[in-house]
C-alpha atoms as a PDB file:
ATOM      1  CA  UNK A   1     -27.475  -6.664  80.385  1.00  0.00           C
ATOM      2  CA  UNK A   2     -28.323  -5.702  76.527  1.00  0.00           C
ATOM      3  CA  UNK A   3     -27.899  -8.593  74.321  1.00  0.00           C
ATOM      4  CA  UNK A   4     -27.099  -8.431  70.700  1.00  0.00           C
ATOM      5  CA  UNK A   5     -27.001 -11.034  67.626  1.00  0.00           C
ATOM      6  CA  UNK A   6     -24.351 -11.112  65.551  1.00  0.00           C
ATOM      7  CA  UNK A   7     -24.218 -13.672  62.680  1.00  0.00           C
ATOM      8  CA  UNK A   8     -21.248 -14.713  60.838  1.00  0.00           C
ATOM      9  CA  UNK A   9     -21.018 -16.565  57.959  1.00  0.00           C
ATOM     10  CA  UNK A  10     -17.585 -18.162  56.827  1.00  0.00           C
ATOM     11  CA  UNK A  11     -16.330 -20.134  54.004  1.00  0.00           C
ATOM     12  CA  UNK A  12     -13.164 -21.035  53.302  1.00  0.00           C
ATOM     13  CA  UNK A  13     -11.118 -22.870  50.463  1.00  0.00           C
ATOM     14  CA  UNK A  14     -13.269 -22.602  47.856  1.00  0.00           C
ATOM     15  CA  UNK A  15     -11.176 -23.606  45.016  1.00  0.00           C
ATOM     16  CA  UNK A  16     -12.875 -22.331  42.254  1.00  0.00           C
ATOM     17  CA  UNK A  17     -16.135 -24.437  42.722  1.00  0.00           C
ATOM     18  CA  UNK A  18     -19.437 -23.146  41.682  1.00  0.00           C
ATOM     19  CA  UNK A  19     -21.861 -25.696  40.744  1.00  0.00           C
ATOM     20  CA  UNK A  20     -22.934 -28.969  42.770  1.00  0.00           C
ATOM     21  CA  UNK A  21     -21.123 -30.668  39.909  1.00  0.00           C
ATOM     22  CA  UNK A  22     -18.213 -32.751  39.642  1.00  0.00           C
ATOM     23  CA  UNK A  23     -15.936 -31.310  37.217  1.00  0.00           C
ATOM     24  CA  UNK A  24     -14.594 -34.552  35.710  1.00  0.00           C
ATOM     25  CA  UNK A  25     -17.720 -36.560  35.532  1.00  0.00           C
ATOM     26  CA  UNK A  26     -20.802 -33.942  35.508  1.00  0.00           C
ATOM     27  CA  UNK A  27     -22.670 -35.689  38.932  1.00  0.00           C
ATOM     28  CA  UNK A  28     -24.146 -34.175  41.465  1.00  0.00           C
ATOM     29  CA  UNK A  29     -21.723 -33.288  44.073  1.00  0.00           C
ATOM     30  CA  UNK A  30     -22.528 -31.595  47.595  1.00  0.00           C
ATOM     31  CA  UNK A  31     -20.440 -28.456  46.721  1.00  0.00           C
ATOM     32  CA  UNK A  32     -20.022 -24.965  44.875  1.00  0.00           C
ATOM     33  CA  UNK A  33     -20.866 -21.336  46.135  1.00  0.00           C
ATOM     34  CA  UNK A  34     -24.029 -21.265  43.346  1.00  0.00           C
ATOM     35  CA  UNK A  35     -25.383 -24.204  45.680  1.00  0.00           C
ATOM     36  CA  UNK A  36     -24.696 -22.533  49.337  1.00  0.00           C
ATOM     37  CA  UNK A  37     -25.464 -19.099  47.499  1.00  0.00           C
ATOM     38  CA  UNK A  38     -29.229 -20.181  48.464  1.00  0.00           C
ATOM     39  CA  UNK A  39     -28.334 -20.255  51.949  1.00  0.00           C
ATOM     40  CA  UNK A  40     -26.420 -16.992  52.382  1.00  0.00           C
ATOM     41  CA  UNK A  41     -29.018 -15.226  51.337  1.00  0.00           C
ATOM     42  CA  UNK A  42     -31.975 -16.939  53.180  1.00  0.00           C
ATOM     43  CA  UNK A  43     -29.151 -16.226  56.274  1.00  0.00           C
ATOM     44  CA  UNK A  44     -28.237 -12.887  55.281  1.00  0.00           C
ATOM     45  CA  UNK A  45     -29.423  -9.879  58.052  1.00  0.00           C
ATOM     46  CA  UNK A  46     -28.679  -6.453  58.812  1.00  0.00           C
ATOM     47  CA  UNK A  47     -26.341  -8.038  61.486  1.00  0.00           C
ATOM     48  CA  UNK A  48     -24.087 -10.152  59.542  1.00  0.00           C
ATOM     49  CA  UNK A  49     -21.070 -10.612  58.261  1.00  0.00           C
ATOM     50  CA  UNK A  50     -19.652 -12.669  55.430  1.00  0.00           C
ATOM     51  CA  UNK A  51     -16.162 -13.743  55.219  1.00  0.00           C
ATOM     52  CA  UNK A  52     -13.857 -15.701  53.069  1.00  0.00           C
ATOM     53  CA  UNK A  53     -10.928 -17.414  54.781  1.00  0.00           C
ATOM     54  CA  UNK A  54      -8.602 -18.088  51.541  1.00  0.00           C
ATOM     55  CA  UNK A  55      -8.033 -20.562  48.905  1.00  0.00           C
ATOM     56  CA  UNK A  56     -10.543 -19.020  46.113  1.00  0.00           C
ATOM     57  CA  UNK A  57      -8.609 -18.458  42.826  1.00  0.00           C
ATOM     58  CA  UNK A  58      -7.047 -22.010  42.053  1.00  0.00           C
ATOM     59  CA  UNK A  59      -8.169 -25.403  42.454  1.00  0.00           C
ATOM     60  CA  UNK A  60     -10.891 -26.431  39.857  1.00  0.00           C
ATOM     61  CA  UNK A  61     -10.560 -26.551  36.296  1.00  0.00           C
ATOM     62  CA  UNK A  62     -12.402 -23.026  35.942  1.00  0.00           C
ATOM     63  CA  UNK A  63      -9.839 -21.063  38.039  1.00  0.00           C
ATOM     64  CA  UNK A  64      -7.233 -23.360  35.663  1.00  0.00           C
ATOM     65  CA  UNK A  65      -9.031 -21.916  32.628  1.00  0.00           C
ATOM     66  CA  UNK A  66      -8.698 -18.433  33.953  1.00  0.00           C
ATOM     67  CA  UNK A  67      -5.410 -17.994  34.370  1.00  0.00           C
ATOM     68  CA  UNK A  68      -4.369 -19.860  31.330  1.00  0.00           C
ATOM     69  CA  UNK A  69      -6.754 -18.985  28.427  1.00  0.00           C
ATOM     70  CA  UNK A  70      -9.177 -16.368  29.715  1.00  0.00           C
ATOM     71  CA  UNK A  71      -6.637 -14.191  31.504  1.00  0.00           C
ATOM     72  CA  UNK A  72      -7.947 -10.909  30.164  1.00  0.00           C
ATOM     73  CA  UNK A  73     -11.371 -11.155  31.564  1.00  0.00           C
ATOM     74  CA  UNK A  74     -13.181 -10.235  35.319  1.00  0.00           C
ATOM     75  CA  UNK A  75     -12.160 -13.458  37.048  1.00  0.00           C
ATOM     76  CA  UNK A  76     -15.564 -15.139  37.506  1.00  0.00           C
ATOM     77  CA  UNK A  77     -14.978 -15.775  41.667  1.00  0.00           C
ATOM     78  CA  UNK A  78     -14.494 -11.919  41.807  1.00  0.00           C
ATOM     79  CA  UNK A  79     -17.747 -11.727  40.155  1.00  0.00           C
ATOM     80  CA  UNK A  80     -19.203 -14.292  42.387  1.00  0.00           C
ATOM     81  CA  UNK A  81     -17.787 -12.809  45.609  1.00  0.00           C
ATOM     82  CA  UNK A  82     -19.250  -9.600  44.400  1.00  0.00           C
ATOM     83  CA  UNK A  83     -22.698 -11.275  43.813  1.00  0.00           C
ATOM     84  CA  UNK A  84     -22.425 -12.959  47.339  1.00  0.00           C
ATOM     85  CA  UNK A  85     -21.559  -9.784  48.734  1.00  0.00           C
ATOM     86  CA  UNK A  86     -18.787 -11.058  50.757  1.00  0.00           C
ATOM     87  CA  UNK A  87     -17.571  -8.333  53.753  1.00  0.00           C
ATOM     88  CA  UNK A  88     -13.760  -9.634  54.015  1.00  0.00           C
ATOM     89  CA  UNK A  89     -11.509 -12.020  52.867  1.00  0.00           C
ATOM     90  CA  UNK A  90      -8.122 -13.250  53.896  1.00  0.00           C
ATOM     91  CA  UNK A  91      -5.254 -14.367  51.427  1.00  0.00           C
ATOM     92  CA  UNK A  92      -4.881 -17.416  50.733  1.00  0.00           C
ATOM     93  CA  UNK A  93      -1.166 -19.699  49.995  1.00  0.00           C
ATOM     94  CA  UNK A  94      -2.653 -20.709  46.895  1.00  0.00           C
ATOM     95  CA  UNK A  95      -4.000 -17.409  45.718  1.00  0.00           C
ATOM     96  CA  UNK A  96      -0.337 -16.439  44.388  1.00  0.00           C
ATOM     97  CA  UNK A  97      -0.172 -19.748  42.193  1.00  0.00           C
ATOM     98  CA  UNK A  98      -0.638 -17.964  38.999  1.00  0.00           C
ATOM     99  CA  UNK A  99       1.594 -14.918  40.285  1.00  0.00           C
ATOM    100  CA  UNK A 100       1.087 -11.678  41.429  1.00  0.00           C
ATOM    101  CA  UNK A 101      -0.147  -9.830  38.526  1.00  0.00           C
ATOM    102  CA  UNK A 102      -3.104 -12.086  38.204  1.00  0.00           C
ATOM    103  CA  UNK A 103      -3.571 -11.938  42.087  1.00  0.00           C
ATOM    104  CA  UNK A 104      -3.802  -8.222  41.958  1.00  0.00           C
ATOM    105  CA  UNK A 105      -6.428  -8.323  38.687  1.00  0.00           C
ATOM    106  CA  UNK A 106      -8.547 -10.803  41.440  1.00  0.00           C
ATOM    107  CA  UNK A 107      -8.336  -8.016  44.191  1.00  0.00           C
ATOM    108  CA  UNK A 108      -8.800  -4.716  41.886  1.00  0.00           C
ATOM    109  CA  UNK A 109     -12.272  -6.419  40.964  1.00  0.00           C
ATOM    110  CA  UNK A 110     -13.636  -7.133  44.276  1.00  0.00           C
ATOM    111  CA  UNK A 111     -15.512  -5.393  46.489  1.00  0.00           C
ATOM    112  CA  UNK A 112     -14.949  -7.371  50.057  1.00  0.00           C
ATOM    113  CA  UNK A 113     -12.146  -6.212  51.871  1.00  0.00           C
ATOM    114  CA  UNK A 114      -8.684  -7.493  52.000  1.00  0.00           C
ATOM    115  CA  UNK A 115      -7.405  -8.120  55.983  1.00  0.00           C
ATOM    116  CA  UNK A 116      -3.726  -8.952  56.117  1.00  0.00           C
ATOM    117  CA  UNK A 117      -0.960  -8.068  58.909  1.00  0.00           C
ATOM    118  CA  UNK A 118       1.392 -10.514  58.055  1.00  0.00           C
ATOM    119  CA  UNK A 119       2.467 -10.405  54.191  1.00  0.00           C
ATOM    120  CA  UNK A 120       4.024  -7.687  53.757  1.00  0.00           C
ATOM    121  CA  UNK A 121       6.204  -5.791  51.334  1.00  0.00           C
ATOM    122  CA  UNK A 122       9.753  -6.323  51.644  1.00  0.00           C
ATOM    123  CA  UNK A 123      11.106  -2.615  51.090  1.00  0.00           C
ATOM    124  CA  UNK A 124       7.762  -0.800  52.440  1.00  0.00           C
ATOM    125  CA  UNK A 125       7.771  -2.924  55.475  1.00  0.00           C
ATOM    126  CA  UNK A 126       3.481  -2.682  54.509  1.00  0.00           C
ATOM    127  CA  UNK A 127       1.216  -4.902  53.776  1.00  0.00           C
ATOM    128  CA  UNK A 128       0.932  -6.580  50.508  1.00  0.00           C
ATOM    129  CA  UNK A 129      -2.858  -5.449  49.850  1.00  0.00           C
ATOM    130  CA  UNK A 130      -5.268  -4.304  52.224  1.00  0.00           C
ATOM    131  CA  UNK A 131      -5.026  -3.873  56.210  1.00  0.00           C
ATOM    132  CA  UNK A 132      -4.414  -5.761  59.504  1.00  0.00           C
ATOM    133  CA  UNK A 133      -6.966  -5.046  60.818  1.00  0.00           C
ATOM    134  CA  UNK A 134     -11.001  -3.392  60.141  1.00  0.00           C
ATOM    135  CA  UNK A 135     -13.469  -2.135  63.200  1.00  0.00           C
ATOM    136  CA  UNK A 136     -17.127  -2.544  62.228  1.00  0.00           C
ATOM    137  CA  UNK A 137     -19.623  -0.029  64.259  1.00  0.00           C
ATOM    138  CA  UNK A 138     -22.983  -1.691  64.230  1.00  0.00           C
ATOM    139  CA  UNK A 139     -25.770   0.928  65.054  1.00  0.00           C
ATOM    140  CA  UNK A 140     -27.098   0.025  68.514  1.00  0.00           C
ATOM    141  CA  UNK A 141     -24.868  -3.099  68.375  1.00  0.00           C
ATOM    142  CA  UNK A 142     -21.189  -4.080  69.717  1.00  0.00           C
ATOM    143  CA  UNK A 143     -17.955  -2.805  68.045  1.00  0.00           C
ATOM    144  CA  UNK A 144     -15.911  -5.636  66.126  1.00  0.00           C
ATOM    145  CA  UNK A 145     -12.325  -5.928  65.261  1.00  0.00           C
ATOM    146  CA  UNK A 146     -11.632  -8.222  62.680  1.00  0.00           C
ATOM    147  CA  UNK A 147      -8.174  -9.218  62.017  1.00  0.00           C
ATOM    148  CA  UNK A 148      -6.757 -11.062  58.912  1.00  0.00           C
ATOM    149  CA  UNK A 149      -3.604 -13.515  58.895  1.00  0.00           C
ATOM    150  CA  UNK A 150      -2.236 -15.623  56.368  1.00  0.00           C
ATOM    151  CA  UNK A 151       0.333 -19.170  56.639  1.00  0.00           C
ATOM    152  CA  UNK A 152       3.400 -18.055  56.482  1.00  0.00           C
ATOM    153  CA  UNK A 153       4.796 -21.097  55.247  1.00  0.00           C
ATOM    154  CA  UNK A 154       3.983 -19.800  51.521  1.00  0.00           C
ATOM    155  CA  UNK A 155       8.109 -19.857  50.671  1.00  0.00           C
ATOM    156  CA  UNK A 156       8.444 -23.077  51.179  1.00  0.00           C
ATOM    157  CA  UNK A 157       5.892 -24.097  48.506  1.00  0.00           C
ATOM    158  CA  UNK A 158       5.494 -21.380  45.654  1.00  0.00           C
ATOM    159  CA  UNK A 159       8.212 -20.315  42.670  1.00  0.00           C
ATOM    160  CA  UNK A 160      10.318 -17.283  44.293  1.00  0.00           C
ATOM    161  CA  UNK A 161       9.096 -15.426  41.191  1.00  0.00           C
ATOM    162  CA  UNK A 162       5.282 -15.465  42.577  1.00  0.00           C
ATOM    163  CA  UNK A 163       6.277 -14.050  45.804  1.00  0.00           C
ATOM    164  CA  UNK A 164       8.964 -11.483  44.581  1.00  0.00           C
ATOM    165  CA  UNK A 165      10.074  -9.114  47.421  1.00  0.00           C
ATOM    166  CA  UNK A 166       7.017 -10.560  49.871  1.00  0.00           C
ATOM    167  CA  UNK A 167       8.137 -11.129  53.539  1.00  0.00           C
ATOM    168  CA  UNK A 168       5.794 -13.441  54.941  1.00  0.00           C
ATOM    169  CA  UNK A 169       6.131 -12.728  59.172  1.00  0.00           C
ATOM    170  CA  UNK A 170       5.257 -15.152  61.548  1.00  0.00           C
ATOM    171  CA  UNK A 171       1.639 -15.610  61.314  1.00  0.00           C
ATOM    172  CA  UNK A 172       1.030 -15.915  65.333  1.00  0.00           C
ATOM    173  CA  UNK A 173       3.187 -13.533  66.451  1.00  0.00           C
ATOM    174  CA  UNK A 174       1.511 -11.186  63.945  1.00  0.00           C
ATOM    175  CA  UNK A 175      -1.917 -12.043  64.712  1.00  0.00           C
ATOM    176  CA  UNK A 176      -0.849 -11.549  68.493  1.00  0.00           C
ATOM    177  CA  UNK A 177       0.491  -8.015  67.860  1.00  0.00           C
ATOM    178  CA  UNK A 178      -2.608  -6.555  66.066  1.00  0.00           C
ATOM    179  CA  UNK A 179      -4.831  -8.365  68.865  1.00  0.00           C
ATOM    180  CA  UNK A 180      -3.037  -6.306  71.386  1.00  0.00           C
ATOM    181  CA  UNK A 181      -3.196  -2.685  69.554  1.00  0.00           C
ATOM    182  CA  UNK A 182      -6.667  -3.229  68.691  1.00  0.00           C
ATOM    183  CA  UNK A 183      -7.786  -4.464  72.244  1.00  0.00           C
ATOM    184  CA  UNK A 184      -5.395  -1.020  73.215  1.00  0.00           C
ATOM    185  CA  UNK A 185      -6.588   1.558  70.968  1.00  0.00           C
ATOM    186  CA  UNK A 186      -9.804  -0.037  69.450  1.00  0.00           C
ATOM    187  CA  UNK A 187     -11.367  -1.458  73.207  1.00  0.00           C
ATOM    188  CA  UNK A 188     -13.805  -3.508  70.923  1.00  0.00           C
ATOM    189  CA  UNK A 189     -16.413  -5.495  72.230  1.00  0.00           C
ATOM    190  CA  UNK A 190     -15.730  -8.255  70.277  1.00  0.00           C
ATOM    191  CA  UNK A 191     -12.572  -9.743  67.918  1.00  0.00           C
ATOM    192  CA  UNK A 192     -12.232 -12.131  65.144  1.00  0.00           C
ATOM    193  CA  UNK A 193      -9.148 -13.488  63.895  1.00  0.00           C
ATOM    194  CA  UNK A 194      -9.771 -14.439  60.311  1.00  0.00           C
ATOM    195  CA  UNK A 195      -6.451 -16.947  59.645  1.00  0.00           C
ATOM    196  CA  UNK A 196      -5.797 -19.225  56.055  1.00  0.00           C
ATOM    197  CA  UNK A 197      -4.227 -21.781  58.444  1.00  0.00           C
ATOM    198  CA  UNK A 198      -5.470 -24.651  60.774  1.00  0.00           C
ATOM    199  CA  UNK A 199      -4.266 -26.471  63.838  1.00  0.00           C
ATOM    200  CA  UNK A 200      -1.129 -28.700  64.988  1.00  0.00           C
ATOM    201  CA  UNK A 201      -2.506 -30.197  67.872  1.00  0.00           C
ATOM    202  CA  UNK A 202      -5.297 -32.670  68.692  1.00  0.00           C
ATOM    203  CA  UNK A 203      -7.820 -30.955  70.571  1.00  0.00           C
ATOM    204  CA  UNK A 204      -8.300 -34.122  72.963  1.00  0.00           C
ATOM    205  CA  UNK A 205      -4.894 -34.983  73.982  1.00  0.00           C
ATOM    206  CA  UNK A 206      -3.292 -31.484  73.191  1.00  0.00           C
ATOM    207  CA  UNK A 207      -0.495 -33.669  71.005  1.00  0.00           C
ATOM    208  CA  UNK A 208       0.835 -31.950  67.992  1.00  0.00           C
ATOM    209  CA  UNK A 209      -0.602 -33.920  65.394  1.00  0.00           C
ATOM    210  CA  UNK A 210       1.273 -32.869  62.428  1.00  0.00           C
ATOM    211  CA  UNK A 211       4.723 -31.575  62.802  1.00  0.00           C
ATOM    212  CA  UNK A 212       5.211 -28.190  63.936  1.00  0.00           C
ATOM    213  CA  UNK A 213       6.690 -26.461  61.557  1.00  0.00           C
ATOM    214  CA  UNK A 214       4.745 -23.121  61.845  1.00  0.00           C
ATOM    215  CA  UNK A 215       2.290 -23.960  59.034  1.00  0.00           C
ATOM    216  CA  UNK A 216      -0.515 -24.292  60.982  1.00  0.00           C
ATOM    217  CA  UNK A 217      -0.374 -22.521  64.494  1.00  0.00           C
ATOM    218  CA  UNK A 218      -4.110 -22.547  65.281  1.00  0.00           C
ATOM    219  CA  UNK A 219      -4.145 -24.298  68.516  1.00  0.00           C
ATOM    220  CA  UNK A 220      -1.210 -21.940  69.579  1.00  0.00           C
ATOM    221  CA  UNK A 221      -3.526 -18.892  69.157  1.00  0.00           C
ATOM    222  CA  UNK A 222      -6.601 -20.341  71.239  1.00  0.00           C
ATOM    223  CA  UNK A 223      -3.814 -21.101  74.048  1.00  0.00           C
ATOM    224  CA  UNK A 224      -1.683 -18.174  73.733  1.00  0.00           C
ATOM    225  CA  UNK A 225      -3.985 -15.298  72.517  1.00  0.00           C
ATOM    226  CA  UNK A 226      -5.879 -13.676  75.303  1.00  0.00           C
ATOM    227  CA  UNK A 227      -9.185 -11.431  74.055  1.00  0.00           C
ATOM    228  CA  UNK A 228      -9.726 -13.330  70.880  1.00  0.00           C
ATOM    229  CA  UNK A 229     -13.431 -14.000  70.899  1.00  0.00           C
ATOM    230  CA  UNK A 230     -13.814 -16.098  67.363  1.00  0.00           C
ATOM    231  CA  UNK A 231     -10.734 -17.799  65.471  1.00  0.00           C
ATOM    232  CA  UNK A 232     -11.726 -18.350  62.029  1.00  0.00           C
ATOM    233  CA  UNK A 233      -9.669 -21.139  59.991  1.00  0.00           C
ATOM    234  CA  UNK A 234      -8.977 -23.060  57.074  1.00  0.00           C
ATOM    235  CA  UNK A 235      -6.243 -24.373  54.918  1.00  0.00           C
ATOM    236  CA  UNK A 236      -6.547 -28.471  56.110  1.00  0.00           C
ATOM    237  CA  UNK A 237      -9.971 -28.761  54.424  1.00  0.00           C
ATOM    238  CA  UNK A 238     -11.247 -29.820  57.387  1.00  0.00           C
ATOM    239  CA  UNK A 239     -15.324 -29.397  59.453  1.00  0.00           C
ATOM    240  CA  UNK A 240     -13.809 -27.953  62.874  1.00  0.00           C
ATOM    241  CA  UNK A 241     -16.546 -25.924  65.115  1.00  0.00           C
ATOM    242  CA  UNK A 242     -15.967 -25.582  69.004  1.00  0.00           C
ATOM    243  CA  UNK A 243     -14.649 -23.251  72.049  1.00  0.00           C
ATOM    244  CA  UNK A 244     -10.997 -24.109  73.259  1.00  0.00           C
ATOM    245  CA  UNK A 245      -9.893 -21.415  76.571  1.00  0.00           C
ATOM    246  CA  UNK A 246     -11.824 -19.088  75.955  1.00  0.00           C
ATOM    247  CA  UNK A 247     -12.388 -18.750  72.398  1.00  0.00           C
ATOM    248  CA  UNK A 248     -14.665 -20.023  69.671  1.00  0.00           C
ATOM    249  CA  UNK A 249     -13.338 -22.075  66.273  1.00  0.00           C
ATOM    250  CA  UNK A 250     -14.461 -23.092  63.127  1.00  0.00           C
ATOM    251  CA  UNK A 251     -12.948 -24.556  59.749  1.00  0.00           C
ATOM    252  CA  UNK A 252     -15.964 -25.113  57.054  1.00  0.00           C
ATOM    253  CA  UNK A 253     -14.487 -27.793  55.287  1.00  0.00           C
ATOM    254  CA  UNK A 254     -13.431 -26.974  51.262  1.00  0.00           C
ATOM    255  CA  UNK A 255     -14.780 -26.554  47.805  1.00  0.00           C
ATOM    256  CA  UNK A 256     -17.830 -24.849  49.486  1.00  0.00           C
ATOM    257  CA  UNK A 257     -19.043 -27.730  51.066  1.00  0.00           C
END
């Protein structure tokens, strides 16, 4: 049997943080992409891939800055996306705080690609910005589907003028669709989900453990998903890594952590 390695390198709900410094006090603090910047690159091989799960644009008193006083400019986690050389990234809840014109000056300027099959516009019936889905052909290596979904609770917390003529469709029974054409049309070897959401359930006693409100529907897509090799998460914040039927998780904690 030929064996390949594939490396994958996620971060998620970054928050604007750069430097291993608190913003408030100026201490050392065990965060920022400049610190974990060190370790991309010492990871970084022709066989991996970097990807963003969300939460990147608001957060930290930079991103604040940004969209407040320094609107006009490259928005510096573009920039540092660009530096890191990020491969995808998914959207975010919090990415349409400041709106949707200063969203789209965030995505003009970056070079990763956008993966999104659930937002979608309300009279195209397309999505918002980028694709569902992207198949990576590694030379001598496996084919990879990568899928992006977003929350789909956005509505219920951001002004109706930041989300103007958005639909936001069930994020699991979107993520479930695309998983089926790609494994139909694609017939990868492997497939990602890359999801700005987390889980409802304990992973022990299989309880929901917040209430199910379709927030975070995690759990339900290890269960219910079949031929999802990797679920990527985020949203809760929280250090999540492990293999639930069948299919491998991970949430790296916030603020670049």
């Amino acid at each position: 049997m030929k064996t390949y390695k594939l490396r994958i390198l996620q971060t998620s709900d970054v928050h604007g943080y750069v430097y291993p410094r608190s913003y408030s006090t100026n201490a050392f603090e065990n965060t920022g992409l400049g610190q974990i910047s060190t370790l991309i690159h010492s990871l970084r091989t022709e066989s991996t891939i970097l990807i963003d799960s969300g939460d990147t644009i608001q957060g930290s008193p930079l991103t604040y800055y940004q969209a407040k006083e320094n609107i006009g400019s490259v928005n510096p986690m573009a920039l540092l996306m660009n530096y890191l050389k990020y491969d995808f990234i998914a959207l975010g809840n919090h990415e349409f705080n400041y709106g949707i014109e200063y969203l789209e000056s965030y995505l003009n300027n970056i070079d990763a690609e956008v993966l999104n099959s659930n937002l979608v516009n309300t009279i195209t019936n397309k999505p918002i910005y980028g694709d569902p889905y992207k198949i990576i052909n590694i030379e001598n290596g496996p084919k990879i589907g990568i899928i992006g979904v977003t929350t789909h609770y956005i509505p219920n917390w951001e002004q109706e003028l930041n989300i103007e003529n958005i639909t936001f469709n069930d994020a699991f029974e979107s993520a479930k669709k695309v998983v089926s054409m790609v494994k139909e049309i694609e017939k990868p070897d492997f497939i990602i989900i890359n999801y700005h959401g987390g889980f409802e359930r304990d992973f022990d006693t299989f309880e929901l453990s917040t209430e199910d409100t379709g927030e975070n529907q995690g759990f339900k897509m290890l269960k219910e998903i079949d031929g999802v090799d990797l679920l990527l998460t985020g949203h809760q914040h929280r250090t999540l890594a492990g293999e639930l039927f069948g299919t491998h998780y991970l949430q790296p904690s916030f603020n670049a952590q």
